[in-house]
Protein backbone atom coordinates (compact mmCIF):
# COMPACT_ATOMS: atom_id res chain seq x y z
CA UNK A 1 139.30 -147.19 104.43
CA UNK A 2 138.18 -149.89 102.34
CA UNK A 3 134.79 -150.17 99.71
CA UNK A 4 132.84 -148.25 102.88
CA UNK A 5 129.09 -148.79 102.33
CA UNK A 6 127.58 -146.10 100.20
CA UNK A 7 123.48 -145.21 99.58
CA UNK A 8 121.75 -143.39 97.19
CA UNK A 9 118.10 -142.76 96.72
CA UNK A 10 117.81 -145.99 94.80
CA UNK A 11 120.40 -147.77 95.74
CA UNK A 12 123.16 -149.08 98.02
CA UNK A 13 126.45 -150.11 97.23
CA UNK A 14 128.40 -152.56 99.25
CA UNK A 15 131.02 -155.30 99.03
CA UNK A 16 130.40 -158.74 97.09
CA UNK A 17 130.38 -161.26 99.54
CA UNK A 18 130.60 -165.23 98.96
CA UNK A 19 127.11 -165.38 99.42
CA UNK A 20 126.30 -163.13 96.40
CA UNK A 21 128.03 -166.27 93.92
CA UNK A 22 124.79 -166.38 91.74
CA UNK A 23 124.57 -162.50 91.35
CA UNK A 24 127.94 -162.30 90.16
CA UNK A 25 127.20 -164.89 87.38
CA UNK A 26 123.77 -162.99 86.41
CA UNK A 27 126.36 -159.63 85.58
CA UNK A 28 129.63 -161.40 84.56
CA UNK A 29 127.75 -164.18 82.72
CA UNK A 30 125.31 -161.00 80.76
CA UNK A 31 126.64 -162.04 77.30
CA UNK A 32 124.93 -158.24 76.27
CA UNK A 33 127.06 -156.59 78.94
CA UNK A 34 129.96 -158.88 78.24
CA UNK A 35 130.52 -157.19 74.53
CA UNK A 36 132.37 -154.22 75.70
CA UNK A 37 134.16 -156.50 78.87
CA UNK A 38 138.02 -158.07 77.98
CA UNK A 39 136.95 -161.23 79.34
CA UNK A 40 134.84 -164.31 78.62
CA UNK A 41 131.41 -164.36 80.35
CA UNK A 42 131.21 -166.90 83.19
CA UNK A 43 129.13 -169.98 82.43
CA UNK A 44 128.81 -171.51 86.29
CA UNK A 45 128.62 -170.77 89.94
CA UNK A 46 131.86 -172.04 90.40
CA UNK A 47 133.75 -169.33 87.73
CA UNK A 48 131.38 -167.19 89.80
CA UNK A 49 132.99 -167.88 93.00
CA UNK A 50 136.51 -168.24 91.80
CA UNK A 51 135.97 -164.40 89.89
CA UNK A 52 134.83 -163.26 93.85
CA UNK A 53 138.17 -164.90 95.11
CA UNK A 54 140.75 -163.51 92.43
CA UNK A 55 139.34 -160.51 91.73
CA UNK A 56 137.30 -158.93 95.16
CA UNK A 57 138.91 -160.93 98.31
CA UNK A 58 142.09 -159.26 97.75
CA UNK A 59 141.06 -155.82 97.42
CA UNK A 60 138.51 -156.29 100.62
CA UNK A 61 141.98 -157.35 102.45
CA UNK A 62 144.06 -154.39 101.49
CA UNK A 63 144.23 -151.15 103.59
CA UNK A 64 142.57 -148.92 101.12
CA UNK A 65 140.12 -150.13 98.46
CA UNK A 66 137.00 -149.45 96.15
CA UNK A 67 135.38 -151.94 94.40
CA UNK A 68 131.48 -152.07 95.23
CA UNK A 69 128.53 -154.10 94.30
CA UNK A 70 125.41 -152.34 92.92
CA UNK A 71 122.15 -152.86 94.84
CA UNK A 72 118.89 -151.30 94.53
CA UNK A 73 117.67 -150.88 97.92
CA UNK A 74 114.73 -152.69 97.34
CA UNK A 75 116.03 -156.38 97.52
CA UNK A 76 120.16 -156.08 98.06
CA UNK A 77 120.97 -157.94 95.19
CA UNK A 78 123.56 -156.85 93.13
CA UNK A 79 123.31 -156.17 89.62
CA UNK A 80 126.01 -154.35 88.46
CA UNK A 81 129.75 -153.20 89.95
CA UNK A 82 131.49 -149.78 90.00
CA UNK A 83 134.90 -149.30 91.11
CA UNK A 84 138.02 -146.97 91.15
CA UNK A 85 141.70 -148.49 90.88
CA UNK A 86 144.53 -147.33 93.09
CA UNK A 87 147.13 -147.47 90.57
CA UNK A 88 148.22 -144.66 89.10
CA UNK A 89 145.67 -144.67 86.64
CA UNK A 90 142.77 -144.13 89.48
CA UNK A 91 140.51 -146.00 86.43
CA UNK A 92 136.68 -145.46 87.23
CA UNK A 93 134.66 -148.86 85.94
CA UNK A 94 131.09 -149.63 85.98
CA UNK A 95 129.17 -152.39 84.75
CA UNK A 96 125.37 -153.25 84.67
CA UNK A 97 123.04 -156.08 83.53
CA UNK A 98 121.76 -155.49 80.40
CA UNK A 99 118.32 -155.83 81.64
CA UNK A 100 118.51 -152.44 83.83
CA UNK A 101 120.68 -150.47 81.38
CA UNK A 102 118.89 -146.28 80.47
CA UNK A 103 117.54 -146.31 83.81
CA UNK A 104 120.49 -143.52 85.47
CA UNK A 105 121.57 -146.09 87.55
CA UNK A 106 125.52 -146.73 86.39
CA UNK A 107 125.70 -142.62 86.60
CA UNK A 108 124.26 -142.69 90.10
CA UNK A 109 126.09 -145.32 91.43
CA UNK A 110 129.06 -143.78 89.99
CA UNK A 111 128.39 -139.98 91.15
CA UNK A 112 128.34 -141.37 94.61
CA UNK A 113 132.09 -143.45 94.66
CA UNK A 114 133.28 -140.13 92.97
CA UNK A 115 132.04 -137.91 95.76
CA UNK A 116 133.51 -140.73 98.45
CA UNK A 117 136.73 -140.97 96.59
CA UNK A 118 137.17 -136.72 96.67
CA UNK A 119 136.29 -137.00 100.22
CA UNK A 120 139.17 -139.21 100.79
CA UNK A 121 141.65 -137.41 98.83
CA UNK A 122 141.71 -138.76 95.33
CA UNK A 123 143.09 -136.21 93.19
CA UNK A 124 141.99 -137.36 90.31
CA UNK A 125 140.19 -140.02 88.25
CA UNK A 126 140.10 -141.53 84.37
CA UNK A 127 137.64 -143.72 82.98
CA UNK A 128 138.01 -145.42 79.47
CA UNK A 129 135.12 -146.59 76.99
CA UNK A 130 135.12 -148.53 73.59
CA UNK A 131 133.99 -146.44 70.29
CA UNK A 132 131.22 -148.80 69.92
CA UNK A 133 130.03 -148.40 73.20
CA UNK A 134 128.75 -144.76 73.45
CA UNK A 135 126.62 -145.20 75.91
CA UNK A 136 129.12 -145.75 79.07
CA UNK A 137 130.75 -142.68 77.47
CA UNK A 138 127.83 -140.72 78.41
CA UNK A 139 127.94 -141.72 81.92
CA UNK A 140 131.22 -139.95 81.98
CA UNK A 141 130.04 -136.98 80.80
CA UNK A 142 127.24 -137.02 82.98
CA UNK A 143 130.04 -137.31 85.64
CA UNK A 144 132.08 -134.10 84.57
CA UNK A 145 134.55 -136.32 82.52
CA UNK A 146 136.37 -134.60 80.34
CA UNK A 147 137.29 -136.26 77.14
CA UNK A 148 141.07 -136.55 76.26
CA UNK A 149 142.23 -138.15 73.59
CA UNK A 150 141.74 -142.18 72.16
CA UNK A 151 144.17 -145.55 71.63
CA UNK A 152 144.17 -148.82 70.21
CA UNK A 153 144.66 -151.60 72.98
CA UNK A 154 144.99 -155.42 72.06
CA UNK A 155 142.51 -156.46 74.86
CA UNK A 156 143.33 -160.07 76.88
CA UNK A 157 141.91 -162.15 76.77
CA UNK A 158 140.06 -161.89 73.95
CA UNK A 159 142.79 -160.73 72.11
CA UNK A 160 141.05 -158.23 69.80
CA UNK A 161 141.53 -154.58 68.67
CA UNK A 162 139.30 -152.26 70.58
CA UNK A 163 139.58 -148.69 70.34
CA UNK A 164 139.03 -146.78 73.45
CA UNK A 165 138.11 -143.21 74.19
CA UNK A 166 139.66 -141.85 77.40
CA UNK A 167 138.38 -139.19 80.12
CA UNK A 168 139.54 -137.64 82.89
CA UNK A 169 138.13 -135.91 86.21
CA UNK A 170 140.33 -133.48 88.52
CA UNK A 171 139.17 -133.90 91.81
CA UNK A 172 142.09 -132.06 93.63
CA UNK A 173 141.44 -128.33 91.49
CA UNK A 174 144.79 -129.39 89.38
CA UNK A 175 143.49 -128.93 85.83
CA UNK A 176 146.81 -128.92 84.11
CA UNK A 177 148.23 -132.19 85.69
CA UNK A 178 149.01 -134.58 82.28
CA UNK A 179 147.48 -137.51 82.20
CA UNK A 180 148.91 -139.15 79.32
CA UNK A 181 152.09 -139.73 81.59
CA UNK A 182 150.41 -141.33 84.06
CA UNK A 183 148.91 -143.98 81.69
CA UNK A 184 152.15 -144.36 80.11
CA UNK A 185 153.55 -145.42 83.22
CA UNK A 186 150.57 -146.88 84.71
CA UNK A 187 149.61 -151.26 84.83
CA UNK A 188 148.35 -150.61 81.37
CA UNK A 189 151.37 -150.60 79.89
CA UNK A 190 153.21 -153.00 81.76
CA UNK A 191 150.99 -155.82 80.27
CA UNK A 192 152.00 -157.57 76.81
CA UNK A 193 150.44 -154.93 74.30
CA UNK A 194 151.08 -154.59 70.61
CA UNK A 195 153.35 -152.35 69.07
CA UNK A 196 150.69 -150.83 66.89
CA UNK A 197 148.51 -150.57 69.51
CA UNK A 198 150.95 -147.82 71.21
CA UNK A 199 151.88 -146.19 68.69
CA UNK A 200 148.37 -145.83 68.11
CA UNK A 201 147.41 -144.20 71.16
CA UNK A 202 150.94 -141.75 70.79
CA UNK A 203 149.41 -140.82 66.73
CA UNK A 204 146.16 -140.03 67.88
CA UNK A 205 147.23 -137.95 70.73
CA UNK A 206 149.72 -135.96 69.10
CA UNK A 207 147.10 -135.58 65.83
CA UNK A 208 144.36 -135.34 67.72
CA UNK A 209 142.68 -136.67 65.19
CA UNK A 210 139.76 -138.79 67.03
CA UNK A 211 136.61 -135.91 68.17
CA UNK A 212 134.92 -136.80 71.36
């Protein structure tokens, strides 16, 4: 099953499509938003449509995916994205226009894919936020995330520092399952991170030094 189409009672969340080119430059482009994103915002249609084709037409192929616009039901235009990885991190993202940030609607939009992901067998999920962002850390705790401990991460490509709080959801009843392996072996850490930044995440772990 792949990104099935999902409603709540303000919204409906669906696939990007070619067609929704402009939309996708209104979120990705949000230089508010953009502060707590890795990448650059996009400055045309065309980075608009070339984000669609690397980063959504591939998933929408695949057996199995979740990666979902954010509509409100009222017009069908999206303004945000939530989605869950299939690695073996199971990452939960959201993101939203700044415009339509405190209005519950990351945390609904997110509550649903979380329910749909259980449904289909997910046994768990993480979700990661930066210090300085606080407020898509309480989205996860509006979820039921559970914090569990912070790192450093060199993020690319802006190459800068960005300390990141991590959570984690058990969806399968296995509360003891450790998570820090998974992201240890996960597509995190294959990518070209700093030295400091792991042993970071390995001091603050063991010290537990960081409060949620």
């Amino acid at each position: 099953m792949n990104t099935p189409e999902l409603e709540t009672e303000r919204l409906r969340l669906r696939r990007f499509t070619a067609e929704d080119a402009a939309a996708i430059l209104a979120i990705f482009g949000d230089v508010e938003a953009n502060t707590f994103l890795p990448w650059f915002p996009l400055k045309s249609l065309e980075e608009a449509r070339q984000l669609f084709e690397r980063q959504y037409q591939p998933v929408y192929r695949a057996e199995r995916g979740y990666q979902y616009a954010i509509c409100l039901k009222e017009d069908d235009i999206p303004i945000g994205y939530v989605k869950v990885d299939l690695d073996e991190s199971h990452d939960l993202g959201y993101g939203l226009r700044h415009e339509f940030w405190h209005r519950g609607i990351a945390a609904e939009a997110a509550r649903a894919l979380v329910e749909q992901v259980r449904r289909d067998g997910l046994p768990y999920l993480t979700a990661t936020h930066d210090v300085n962002n606080p407020n898509s850390g309480a989205v996860m705790k509006k979820l039921g995330m559970v914090y569990q401990y912070s790192y450093e991460e060199q993020w690319q490509p802006k190459d800068i520092p960005v300390l990141f709080r991590l959570y984690q959801m058990d969806l399968d009843g296995n509360s003891g399952r450790p998570y820090l392996r998974y992201w240890e072996q996960s597509i995190w850490w294959s990518r070209a991170y700093s030295r400091a930044g792991i042993l970071c995440l390995q001091k603050v772990h063991r010290d537990d030094m960081i409060s949620p």
